[in-house]
C-alpha atoms as a PDB file:
ATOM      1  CA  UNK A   1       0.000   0.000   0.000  1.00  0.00           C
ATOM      2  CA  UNK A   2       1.430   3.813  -0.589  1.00  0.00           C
ATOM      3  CA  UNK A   3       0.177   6.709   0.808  1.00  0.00           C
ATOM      4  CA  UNK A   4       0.338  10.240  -0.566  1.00  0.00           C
ATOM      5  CA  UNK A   5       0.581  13.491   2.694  1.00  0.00           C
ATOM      6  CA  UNK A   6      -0.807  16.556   0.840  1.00  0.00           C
ATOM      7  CA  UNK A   7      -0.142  18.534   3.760  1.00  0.00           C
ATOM      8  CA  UNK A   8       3.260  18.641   6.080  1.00  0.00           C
ATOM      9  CA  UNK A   9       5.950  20.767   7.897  1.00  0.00           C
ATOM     10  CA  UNK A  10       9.124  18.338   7.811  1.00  0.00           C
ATOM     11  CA  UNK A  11      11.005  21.523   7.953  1.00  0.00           C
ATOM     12  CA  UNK A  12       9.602  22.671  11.561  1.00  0.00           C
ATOM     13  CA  UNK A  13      11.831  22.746  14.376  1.00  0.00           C
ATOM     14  CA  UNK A  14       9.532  19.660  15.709  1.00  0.00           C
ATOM     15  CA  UNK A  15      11.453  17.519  13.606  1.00  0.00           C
ATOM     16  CA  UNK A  16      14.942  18.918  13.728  1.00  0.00           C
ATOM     17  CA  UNK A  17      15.996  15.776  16.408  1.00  0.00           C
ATOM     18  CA  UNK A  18      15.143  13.087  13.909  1.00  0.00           C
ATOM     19  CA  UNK A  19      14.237  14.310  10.611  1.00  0.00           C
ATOM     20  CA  UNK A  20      16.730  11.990   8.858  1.00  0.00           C
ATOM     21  CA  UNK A  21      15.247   9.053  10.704  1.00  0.00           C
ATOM     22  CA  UNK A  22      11.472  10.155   9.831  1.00  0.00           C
ATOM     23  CA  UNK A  23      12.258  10.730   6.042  1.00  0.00           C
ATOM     24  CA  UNK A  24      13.796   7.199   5.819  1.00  0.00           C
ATOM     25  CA  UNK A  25      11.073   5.816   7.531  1.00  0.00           C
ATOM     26  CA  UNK A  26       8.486   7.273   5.215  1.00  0.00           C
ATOM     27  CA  UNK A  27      10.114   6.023   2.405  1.00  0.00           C
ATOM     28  CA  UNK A  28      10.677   2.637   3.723  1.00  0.00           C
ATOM     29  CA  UNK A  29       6.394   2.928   4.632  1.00  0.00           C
ATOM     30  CA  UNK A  30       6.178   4.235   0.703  1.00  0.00           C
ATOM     31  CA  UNK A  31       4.328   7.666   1.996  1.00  0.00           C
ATOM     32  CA  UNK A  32       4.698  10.251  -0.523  1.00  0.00           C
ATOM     33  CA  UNK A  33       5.166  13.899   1.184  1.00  0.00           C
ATOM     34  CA  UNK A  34       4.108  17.439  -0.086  1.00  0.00           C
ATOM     35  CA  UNK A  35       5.927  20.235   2.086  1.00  0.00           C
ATOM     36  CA  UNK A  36       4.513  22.979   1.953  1.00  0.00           C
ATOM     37  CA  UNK A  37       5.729  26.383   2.648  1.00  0.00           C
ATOM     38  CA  UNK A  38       4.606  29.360   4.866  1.00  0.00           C
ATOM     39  CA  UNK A  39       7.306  32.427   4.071  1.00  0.00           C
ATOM     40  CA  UNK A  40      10.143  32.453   2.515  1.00  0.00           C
ATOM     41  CA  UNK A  41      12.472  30.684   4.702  1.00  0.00           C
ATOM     42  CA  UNK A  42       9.938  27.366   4.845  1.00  0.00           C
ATOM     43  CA  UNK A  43       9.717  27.250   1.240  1.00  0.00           C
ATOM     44  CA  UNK A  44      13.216  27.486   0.727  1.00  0.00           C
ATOM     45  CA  UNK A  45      13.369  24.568   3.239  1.00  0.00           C
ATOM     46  CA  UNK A  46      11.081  22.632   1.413  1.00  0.00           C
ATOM     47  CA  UNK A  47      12.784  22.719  -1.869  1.00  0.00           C
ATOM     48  CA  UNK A  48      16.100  21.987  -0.172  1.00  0.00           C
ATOM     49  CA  UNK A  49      13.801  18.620   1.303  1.00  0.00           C
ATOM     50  CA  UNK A  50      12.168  17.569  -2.128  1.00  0.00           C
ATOM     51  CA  UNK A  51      15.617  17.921  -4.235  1.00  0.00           C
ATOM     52  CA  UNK A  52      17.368  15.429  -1.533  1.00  0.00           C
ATOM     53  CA  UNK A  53      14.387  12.946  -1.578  1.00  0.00           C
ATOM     54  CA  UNK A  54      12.123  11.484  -4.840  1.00  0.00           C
ATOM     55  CA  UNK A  55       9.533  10.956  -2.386  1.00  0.00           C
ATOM     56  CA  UNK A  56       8.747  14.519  -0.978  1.00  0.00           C
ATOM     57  CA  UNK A  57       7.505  17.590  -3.178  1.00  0.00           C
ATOM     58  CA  UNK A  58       7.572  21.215  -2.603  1.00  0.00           C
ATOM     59  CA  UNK A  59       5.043  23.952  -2.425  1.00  0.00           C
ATOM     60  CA  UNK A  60       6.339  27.650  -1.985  1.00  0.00           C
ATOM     61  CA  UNK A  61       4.096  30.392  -0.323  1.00  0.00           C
ATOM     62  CA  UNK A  62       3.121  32.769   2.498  1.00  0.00           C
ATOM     63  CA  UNK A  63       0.581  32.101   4.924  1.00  0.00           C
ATOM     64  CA  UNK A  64      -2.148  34.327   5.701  1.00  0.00           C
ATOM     65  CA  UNK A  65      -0.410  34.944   9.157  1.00  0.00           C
ATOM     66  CA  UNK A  66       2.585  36.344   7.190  1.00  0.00           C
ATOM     67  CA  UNK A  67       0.487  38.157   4.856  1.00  0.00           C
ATOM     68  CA  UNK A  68       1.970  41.539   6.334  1.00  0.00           C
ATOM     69  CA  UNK A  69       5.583  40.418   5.091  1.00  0.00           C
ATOM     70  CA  UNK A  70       4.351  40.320   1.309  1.00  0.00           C
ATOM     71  CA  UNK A  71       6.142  43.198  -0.200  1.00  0.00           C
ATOM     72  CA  UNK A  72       6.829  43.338  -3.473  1.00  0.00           C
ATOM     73  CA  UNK A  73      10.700  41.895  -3.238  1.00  0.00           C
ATOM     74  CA  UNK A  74       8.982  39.098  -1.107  1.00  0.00           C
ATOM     75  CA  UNK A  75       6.883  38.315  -4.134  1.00  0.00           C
ATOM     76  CA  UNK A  76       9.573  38.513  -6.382  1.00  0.00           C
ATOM     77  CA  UNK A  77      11.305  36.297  -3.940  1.00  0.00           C
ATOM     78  CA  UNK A  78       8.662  33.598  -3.898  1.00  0.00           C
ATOM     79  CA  UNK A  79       8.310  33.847  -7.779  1.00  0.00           C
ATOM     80  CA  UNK A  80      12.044  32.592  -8.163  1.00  0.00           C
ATOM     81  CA  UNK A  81      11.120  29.682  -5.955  1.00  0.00           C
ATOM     82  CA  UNK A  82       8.430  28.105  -7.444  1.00  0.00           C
ATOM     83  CA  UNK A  83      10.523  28.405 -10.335  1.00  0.00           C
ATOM     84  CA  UNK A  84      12.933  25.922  -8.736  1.00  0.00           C
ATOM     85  CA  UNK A  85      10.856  22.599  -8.762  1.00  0.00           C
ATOM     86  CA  UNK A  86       7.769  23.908  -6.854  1.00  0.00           C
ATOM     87  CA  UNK A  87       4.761  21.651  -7.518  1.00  0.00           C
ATOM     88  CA  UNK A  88       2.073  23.995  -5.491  1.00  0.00           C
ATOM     89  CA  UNK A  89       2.116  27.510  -4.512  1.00  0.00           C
ATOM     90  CA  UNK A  90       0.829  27.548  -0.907  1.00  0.00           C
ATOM     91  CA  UNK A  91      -0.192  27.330   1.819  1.00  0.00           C
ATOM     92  CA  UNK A  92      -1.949  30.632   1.271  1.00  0.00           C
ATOM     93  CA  UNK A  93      -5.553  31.818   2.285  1.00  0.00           C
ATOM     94  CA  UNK A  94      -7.592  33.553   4.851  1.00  0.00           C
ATOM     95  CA  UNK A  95      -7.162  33.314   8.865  1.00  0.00           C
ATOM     96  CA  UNK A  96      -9.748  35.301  10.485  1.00  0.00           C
ATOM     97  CA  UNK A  97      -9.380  33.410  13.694  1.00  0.00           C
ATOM     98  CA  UNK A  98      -5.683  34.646  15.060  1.00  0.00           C
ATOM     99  CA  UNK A  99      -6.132  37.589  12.714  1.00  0.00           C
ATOM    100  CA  UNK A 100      -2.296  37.754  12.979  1.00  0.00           C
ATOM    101  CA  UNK A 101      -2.081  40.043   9.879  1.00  0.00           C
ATOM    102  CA  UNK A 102      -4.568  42.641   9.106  1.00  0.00           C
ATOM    103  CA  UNK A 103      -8.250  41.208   7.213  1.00  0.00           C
ATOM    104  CA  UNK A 104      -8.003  43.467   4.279  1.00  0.00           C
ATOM    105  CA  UNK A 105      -3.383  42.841   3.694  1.00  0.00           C
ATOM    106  CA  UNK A 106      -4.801  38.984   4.010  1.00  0.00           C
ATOM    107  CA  UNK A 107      -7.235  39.171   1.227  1.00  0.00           C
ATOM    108  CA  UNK A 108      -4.876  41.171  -0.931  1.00  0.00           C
ATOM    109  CA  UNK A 109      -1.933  38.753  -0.693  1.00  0.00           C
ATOM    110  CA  UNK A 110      -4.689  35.839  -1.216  1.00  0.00           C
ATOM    111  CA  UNK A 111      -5.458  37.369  -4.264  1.00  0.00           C
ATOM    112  CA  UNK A 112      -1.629  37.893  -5.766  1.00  0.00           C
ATOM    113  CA  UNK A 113      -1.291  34.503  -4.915  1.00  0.00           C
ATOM    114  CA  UNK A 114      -4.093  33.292  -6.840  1.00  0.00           C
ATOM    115  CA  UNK A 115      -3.226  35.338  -9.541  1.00  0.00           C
ATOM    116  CA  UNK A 116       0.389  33.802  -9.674  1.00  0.00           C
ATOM    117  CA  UNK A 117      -0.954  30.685  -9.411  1.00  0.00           C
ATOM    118  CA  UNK A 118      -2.840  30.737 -12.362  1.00  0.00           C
ATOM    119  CA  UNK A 119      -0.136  32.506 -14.360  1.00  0.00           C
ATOM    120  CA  UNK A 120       2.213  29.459 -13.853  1.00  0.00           C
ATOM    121  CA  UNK A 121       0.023  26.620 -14.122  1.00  0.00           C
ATOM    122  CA  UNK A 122       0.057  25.443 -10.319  1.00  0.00           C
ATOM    123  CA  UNK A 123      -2.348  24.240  -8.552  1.00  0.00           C
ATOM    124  CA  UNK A 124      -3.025  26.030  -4.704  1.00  0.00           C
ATOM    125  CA  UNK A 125      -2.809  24.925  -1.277  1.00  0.00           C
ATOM    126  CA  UNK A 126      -5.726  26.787   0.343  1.00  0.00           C
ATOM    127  CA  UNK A 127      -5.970  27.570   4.158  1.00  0.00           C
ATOM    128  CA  UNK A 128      -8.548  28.806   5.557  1.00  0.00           C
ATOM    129  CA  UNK A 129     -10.116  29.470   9.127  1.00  0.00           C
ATOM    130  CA  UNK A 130     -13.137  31.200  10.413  1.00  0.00           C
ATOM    131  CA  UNK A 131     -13.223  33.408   7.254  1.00  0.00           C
ATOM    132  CA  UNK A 132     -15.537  30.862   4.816  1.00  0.00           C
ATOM    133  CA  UNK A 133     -17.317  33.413   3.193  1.00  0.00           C
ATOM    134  CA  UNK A 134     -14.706  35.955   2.125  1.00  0.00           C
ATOM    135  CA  UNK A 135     -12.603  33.154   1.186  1.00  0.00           C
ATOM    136  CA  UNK A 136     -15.268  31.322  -0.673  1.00  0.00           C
ATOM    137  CA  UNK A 137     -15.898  35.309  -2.402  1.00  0.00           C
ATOM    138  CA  UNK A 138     -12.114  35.471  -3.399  1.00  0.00           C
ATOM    139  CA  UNK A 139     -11.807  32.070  -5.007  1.00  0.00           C
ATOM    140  CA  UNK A 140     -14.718  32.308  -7.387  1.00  0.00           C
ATOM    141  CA  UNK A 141     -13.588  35.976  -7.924  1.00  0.00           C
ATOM    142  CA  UNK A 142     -10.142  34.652  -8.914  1.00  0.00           C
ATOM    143  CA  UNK A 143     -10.860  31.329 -10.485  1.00  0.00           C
ATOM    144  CA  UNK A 144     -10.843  28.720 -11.863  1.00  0.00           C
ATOM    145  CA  UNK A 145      -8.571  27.133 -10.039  1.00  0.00           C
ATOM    146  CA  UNK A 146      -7.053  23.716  -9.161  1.00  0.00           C
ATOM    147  CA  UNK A 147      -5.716  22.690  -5.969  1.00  0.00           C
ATOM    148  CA  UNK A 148      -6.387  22.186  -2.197  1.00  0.00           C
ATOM    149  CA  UNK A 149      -8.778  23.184   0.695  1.00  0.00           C
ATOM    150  CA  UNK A 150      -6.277  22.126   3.145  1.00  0.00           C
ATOM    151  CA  UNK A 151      -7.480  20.818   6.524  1.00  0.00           C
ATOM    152  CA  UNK A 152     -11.073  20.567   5.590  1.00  0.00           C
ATOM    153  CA  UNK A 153     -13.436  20.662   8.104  1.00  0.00           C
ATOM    154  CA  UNK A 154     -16.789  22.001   7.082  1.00  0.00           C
ATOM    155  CA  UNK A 155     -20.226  20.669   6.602  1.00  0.00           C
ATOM    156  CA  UNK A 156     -21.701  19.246   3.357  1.00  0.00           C
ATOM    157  CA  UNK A 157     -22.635  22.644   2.230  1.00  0.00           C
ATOM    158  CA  UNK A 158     -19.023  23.699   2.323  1.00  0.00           C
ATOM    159  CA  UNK A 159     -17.509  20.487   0.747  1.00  0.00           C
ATOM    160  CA  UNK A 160     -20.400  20.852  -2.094  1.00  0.00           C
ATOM    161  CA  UNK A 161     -19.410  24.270  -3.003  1.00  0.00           C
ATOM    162  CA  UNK A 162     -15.327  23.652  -2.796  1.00  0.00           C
ATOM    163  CA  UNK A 163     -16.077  20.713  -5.135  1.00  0.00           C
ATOM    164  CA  UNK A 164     -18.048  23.094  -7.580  1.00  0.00           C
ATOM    165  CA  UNK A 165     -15.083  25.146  -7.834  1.00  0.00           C
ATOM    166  CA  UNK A 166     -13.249  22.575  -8.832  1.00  0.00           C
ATOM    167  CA  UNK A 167     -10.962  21.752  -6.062  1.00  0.00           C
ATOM    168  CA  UNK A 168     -10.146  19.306  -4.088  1.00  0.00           C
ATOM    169  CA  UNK A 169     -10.751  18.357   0.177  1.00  0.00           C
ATOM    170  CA  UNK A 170      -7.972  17.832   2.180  1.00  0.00           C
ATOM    171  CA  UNK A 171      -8.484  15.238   4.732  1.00  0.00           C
ATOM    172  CA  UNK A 172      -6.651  14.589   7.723  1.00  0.00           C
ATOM    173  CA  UNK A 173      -6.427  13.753  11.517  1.00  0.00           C
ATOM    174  CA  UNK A 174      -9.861  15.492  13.005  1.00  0.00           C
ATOM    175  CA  UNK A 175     -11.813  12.734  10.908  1.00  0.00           C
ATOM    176  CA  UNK A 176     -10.933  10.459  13.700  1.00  0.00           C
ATOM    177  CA  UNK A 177     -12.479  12.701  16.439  1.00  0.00           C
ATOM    178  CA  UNK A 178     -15.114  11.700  18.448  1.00  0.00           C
ATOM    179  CA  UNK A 179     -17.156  14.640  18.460  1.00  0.00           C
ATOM    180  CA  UNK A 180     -16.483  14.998  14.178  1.00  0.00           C
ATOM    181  CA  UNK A 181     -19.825  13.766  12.831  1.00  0.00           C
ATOM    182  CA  UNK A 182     -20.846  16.878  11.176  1.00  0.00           C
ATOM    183  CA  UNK A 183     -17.447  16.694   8.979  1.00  0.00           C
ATOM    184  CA  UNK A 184     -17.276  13.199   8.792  1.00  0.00           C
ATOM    185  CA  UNK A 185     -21.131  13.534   7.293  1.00  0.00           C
ATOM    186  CA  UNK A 186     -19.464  16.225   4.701  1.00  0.00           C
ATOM    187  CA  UNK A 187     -16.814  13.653   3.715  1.00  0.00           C
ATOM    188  CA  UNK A 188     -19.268  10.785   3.478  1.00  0.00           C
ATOM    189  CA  UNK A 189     -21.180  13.093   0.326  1.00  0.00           C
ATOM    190  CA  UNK A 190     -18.359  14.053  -1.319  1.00  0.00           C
ATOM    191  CA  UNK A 191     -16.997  12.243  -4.512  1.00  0.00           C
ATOM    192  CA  UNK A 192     -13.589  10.335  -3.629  1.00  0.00           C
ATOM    193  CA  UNK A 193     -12.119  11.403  -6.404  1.00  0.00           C
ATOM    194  CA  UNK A 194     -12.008  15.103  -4.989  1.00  0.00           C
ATOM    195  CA  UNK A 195     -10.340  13.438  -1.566  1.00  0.00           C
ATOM    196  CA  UNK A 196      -6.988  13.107  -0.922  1.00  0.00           C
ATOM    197  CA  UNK A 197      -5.301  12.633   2.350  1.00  0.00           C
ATOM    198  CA  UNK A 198      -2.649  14.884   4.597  1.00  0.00           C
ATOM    199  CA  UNK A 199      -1.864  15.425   8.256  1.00  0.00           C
ATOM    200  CA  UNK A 200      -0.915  19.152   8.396  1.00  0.00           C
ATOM    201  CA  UNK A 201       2.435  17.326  10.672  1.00  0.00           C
ATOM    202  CA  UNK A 202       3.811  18.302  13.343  1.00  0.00           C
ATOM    203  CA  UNK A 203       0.074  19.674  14.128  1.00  0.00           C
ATOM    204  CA  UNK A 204      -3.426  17.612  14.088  1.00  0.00           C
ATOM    205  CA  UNK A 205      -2.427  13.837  14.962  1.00  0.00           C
ATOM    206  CA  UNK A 206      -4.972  11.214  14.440  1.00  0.00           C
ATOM    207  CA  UNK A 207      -6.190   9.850  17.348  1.00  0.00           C
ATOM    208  CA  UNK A 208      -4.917   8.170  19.197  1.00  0.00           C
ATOM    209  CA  UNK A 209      -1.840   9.838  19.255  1.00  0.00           C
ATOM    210  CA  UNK A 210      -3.533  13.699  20.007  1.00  0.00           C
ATOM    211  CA  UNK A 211      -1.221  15.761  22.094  1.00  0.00           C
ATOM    212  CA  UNK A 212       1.957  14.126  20.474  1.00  0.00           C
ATOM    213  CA  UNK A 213       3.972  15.251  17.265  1.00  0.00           C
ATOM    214  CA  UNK A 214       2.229  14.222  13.927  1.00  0.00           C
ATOM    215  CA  UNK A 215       4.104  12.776  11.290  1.00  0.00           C
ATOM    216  CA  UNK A 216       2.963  11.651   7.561  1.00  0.00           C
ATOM    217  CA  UNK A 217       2.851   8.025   8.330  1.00  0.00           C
ATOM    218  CA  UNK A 218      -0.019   8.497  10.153  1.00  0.00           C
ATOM    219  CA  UNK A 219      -1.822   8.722   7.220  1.00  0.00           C
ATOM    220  CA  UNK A 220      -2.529   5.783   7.236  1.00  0.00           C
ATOM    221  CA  UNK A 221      -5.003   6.171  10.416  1.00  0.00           C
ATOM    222  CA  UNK A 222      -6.957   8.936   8.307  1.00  0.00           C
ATOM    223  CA  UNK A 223      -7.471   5.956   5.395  1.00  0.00           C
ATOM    224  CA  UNK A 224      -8.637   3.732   6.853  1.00  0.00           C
ATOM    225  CA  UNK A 225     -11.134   5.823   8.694  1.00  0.00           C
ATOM    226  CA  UNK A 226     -12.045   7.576   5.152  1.00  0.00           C
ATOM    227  CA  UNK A 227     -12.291   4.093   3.422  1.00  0.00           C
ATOM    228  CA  UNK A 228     -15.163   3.084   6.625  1.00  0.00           C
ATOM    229  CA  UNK A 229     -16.982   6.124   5.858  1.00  0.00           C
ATOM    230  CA  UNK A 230     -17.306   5.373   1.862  1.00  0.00           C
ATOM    231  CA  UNK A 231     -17.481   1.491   2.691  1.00  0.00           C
ATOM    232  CA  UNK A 232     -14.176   0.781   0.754  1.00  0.00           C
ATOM    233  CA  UNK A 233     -11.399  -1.561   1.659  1.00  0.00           C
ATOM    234  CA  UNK A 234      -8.488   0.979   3.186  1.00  0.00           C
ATOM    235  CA  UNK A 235      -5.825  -0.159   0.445  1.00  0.00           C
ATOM    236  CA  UNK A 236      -7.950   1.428  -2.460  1.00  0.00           C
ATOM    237  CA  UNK A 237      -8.668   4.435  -0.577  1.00  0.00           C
ATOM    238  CA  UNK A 238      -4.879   4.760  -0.089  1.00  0.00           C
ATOM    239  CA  UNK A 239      -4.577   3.664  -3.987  1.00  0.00           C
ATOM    240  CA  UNK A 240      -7.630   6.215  -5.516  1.00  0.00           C
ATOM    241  CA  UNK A 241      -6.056   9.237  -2.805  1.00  0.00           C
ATOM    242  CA  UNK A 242      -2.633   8.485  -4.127  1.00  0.00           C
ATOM    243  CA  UNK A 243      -3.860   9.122  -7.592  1.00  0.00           C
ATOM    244  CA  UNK A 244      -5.982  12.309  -7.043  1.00  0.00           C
ATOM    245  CA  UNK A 245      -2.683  13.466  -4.902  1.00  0.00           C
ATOM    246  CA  UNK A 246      -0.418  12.633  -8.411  1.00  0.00           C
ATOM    247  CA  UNK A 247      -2.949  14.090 -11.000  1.00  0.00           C
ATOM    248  CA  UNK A 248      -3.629  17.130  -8.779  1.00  0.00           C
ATOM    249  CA  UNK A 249       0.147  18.159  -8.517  1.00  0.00           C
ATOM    250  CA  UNK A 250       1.698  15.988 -11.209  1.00  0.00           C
ATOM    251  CA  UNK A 251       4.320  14.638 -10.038  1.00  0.00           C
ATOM    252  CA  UNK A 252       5.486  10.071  -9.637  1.00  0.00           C
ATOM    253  CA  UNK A 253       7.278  10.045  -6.469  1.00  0.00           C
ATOM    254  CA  UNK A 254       9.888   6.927  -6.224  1.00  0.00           C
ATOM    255  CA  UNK A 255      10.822   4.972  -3.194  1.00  0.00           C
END
């Protein structure tokens, strides 16, 4: 079976005591990785990670919490990166719930990265939290587009309209939480062919590991759980996520 993380951090200081060890063991495990980026410095990390290893990918952007550092050199900047082997531009989006950079620089930087997006042919990695609507606004203001909703959480109203857009749900550890039945209601309507898997690692761990350090392998937990909602056998969920995960960023990672 091989498993395909949308969604990770290798490059956090969480991992600096054993990332060797981890990246071996992922590609002993056959878990594809996409690292994805949140300013400059991460991004520059994560192409550094996917040009040592043909089973991790990079994604280059600036998170909405670093929207305020998005001057024009920065952009410039993160242009000549994605240039470099970048597979995704992201994670970028909305985060109206720390508001750690102002509502109106977030939506601004949303939309240049959209608009890069689309001028280079990459699909997006799309955060967002407690700002649906505007983001929902921006995206069919800027599209279409191809990519992510990363850590999906919403009802079946929310997964209906992401789908209509044309993008796909990331799904990850908080499927496996107990008190989850509105999500895991939203995941049970929507097509498996707009599903693919990630654990946003070092953060959200599957049970029953919550409160420790995620890591991609744990994928694995999220697929099987996905394959009992759709009534599938967990080694063709891993199989058609794989595939939607390699179509949506085209890319064959090798073990």
């Amino acid at each position: 079976m091989r498993l395909f993380d949308t969604h990770a951090h290798l490059d956090f200081s969480q991992f600096d005591l054993d990332r060797p060890e981890v990246l071996a063991t992922l590609r002993i495990q056959r878990v594809a990785v996409l690292n994805a980026g949140v300013d400059l410095p991460s991004s520059e990390a994560s192409l550094a990670l996917a040009r040592e290893h043909a089973h991790v990918f990079a994604a280059c952007g600036f998170h909405p919490h670093d929207a305020k550092a998005f001057t024009p050199e920065a952009a410039r900047r993160l242009e000549a990166l994605l240039h470099q082997g970048a597979v995704a531009l992201g994670e970028c989006g909305l985060d109206f719930y720390r508001d750690l950079s102002p509502r109106g620089v977030q939506v601004a930087v949303f939309r240049a990265q959209l608009k890069l997006a689309k001028r280079l042919g990459l699909p997006v990695i799309l955060h967002q939290r407690a700002a649906w609507e505007a983001f929902l606004q921006v995206l069919r203001e800027e599209g279409p587009l191809s990519g992510v909703v990363h850590a999906f959480s919403g009802d079946e109203a929310q997964a209906r309209a992401a789908v209509e857009l044309g993008l796909s749900l990331g799904i990850g550890g908080p499927l496996t939480y107990a008190k989850n039945d509105r999500f895991r209601r939203a995941v049970a309507t929507a097509p498996l062919d707009r599903l693919v898997l990630e654990t946003d690692a070092p953060y959200l761990p599957p049970e029953p590991f919550r409160g420790k350090r995620n890591d991609p392998s744990k994928t694995s937990l999220v697929a099987q759980r996905l394959a009992a909602i759709h009534r599938r056998a967990t080694a063709d969920v891993a199989e058609a996520t794989w595939e939607n995960a390699c179509r949506l960023f085209s890319v064959h990672p090798a073990f």
